[in-house]
C-alpha atoms as a PDB file:
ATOM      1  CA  UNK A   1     119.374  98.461 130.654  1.00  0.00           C
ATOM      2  CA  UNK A   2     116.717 101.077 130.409  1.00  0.00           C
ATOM      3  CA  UNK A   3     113.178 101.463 129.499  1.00  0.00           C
ATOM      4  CA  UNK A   4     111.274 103.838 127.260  1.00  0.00           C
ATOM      5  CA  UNK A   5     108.288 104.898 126.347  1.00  0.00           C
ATOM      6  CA  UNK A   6     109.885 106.942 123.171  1.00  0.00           C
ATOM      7  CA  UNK A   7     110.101 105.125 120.033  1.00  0.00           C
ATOM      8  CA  UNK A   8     114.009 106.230 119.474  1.00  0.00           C
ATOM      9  CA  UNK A   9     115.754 102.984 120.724  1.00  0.00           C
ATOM     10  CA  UNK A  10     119.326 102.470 121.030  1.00  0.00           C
ATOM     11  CA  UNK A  11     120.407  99.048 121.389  1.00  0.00           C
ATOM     12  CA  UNK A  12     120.143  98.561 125.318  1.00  0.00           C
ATOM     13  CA  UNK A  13     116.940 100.354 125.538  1.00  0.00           C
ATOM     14  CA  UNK A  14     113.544  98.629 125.454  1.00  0.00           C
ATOM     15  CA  UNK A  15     110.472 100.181 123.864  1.00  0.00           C
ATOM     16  CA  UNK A  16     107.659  99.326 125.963  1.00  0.00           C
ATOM     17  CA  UNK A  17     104.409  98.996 123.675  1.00  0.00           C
ATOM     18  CA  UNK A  18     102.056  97.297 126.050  1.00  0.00           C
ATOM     19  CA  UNK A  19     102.609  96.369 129.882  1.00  0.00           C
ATOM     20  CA  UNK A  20      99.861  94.284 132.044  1.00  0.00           C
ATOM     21  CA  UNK A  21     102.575  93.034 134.421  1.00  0.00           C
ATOM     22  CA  UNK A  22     104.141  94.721 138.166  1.00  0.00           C
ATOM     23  CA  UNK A  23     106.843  96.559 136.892  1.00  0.00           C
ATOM     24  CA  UNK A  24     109.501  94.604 138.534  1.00  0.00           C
ATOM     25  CA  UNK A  25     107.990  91.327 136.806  1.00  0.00           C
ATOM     26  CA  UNK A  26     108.569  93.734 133.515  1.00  0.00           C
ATOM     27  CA  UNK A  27     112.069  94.658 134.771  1.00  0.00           C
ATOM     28  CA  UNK A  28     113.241  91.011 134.936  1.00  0.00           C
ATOM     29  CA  UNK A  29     111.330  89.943 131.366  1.00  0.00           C
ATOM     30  CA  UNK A  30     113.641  92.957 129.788  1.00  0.00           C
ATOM     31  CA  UNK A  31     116.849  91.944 131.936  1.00  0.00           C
ATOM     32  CA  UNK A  32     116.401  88.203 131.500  1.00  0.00           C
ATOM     33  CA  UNK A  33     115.778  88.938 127.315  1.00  0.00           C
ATOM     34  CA  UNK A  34     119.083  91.066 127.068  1.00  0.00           C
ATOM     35  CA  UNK A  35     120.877  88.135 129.138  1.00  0.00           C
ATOM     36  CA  UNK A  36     119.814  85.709 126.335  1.00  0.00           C
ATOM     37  CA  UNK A  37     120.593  88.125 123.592  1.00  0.00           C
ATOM     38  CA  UNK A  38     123.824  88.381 124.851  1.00  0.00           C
ATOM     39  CA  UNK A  39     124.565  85.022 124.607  1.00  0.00           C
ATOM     40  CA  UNK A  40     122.814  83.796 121.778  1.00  0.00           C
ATOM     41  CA  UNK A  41     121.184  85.969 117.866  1.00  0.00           C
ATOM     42  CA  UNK A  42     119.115  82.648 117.263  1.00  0.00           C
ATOM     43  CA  UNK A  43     115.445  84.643 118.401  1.00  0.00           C
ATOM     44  CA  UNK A  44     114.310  80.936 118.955  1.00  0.00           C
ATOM     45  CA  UNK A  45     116.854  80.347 121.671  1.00  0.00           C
ATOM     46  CA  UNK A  46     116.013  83.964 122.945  1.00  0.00           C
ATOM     47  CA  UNK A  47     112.303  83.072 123.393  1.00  0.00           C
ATOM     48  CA  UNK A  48     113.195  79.366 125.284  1.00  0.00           C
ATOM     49  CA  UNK A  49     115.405  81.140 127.588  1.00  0.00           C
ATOM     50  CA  UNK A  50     112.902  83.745 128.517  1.00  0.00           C
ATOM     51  CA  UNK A  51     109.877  81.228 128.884  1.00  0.00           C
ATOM     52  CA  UNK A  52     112.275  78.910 130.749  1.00  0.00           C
ATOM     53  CA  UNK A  53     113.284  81.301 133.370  1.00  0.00           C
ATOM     54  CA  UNK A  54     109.903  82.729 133.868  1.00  0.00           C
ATOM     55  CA  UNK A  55     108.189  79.501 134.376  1.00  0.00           C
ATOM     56  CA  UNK A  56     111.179  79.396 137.183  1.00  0.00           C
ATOM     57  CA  UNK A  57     111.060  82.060 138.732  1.00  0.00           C
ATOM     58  CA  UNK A  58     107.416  83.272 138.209  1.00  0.00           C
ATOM     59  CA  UNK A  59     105.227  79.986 138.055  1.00  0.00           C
ATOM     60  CA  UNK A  60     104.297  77.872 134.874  1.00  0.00           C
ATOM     61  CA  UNK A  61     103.043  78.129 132.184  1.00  0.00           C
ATOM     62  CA  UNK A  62     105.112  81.654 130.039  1.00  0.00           C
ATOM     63  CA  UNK A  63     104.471  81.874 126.251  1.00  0.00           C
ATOM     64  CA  UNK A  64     107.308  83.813 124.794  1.00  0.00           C
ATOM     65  CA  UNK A  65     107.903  84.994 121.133  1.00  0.00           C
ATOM     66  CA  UNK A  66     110.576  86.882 119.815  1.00  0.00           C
ATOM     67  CA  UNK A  67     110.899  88.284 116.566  1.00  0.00           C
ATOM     68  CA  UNK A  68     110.707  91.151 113.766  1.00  0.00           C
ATOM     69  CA  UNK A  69     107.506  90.188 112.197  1.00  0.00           C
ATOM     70  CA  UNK A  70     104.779  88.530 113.431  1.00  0.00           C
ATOM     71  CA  UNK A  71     100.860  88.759 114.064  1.00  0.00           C
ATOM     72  CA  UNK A  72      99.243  88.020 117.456  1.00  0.00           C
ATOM     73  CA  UNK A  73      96.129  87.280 119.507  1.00  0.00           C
ATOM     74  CA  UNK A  74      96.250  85.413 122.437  1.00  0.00           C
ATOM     75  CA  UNK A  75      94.710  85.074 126.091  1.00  0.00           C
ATOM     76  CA  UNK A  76      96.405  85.138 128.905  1.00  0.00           C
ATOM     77  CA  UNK A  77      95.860  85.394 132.762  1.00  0.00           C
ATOM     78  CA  UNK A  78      95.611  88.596 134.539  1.00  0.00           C
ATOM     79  CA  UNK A  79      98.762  91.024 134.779  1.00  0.00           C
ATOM     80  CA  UNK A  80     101.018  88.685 132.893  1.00  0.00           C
ATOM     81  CA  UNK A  81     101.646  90.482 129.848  1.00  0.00           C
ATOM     82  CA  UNK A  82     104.118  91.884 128.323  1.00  0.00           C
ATOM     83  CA  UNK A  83     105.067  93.320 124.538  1.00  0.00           C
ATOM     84  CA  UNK A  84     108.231  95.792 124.059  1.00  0.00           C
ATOM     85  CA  UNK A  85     111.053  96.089 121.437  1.00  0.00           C
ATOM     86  CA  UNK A  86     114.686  95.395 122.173  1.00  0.00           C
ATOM     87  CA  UNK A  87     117.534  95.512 119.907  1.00  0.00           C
ATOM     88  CA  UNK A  88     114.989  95.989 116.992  1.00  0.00           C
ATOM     89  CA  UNK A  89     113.218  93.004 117.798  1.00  0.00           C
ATOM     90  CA  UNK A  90     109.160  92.146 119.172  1.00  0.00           C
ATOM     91  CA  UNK A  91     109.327  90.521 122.604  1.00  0.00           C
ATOM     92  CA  UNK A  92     105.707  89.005 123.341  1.00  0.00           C
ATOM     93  CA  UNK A  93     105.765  87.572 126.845  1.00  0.00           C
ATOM     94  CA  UNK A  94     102.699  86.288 128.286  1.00  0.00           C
ATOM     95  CA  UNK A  95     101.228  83.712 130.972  1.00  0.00           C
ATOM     96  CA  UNK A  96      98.601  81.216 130.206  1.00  0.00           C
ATOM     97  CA  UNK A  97      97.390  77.764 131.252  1.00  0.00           C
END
């Protein structure tokens, strides 16, 4: 797994776009999305996965969207966001509530 800040992505690299997280807590939302892309092309599944192991290992309540085309605005608590590409896809990982 790596991380980039270029927009050339191969398929193992992420793109980060915006990062108000500790980088480890970044490092794990990348690692934990590959795991679930790994195992699973449904992006729904993807997103569960994600949200269910955060709220696990980091605290409830994650908000997780993955997908090629979508809009956002949303609130969430102080450094616990995350957006970055992987595998061509938008990951939006955030905390709130």
């Amino acid at each position: 797994m790596q991380v980039n800040s270029s927009p050339e992505l191969d398929s193992e690299t992420a793109f980060i776009e915006v990062n108000e997280m500790p980088v480890g807590m970044q490092a794990d939302a990348v690692r934990f999305t590959v795991d679930a892309m790994n195992k699973n092309h449904d992006k729904g599944i993807v997103a569960a996965y994600v949200k269910r192991v955060f709220d696990k290992t980091y605290e409830p309540s994650w908000h997780c969207v993955v997908g090629r085309n979508f809009g956002s605005c949303v609130g969430h608590e102080g450094r616990s966001f995350t957006y970055f590409y992987l595998r061509e896809n938008g990951v939006l990982l955030f905390k709130c509530g």
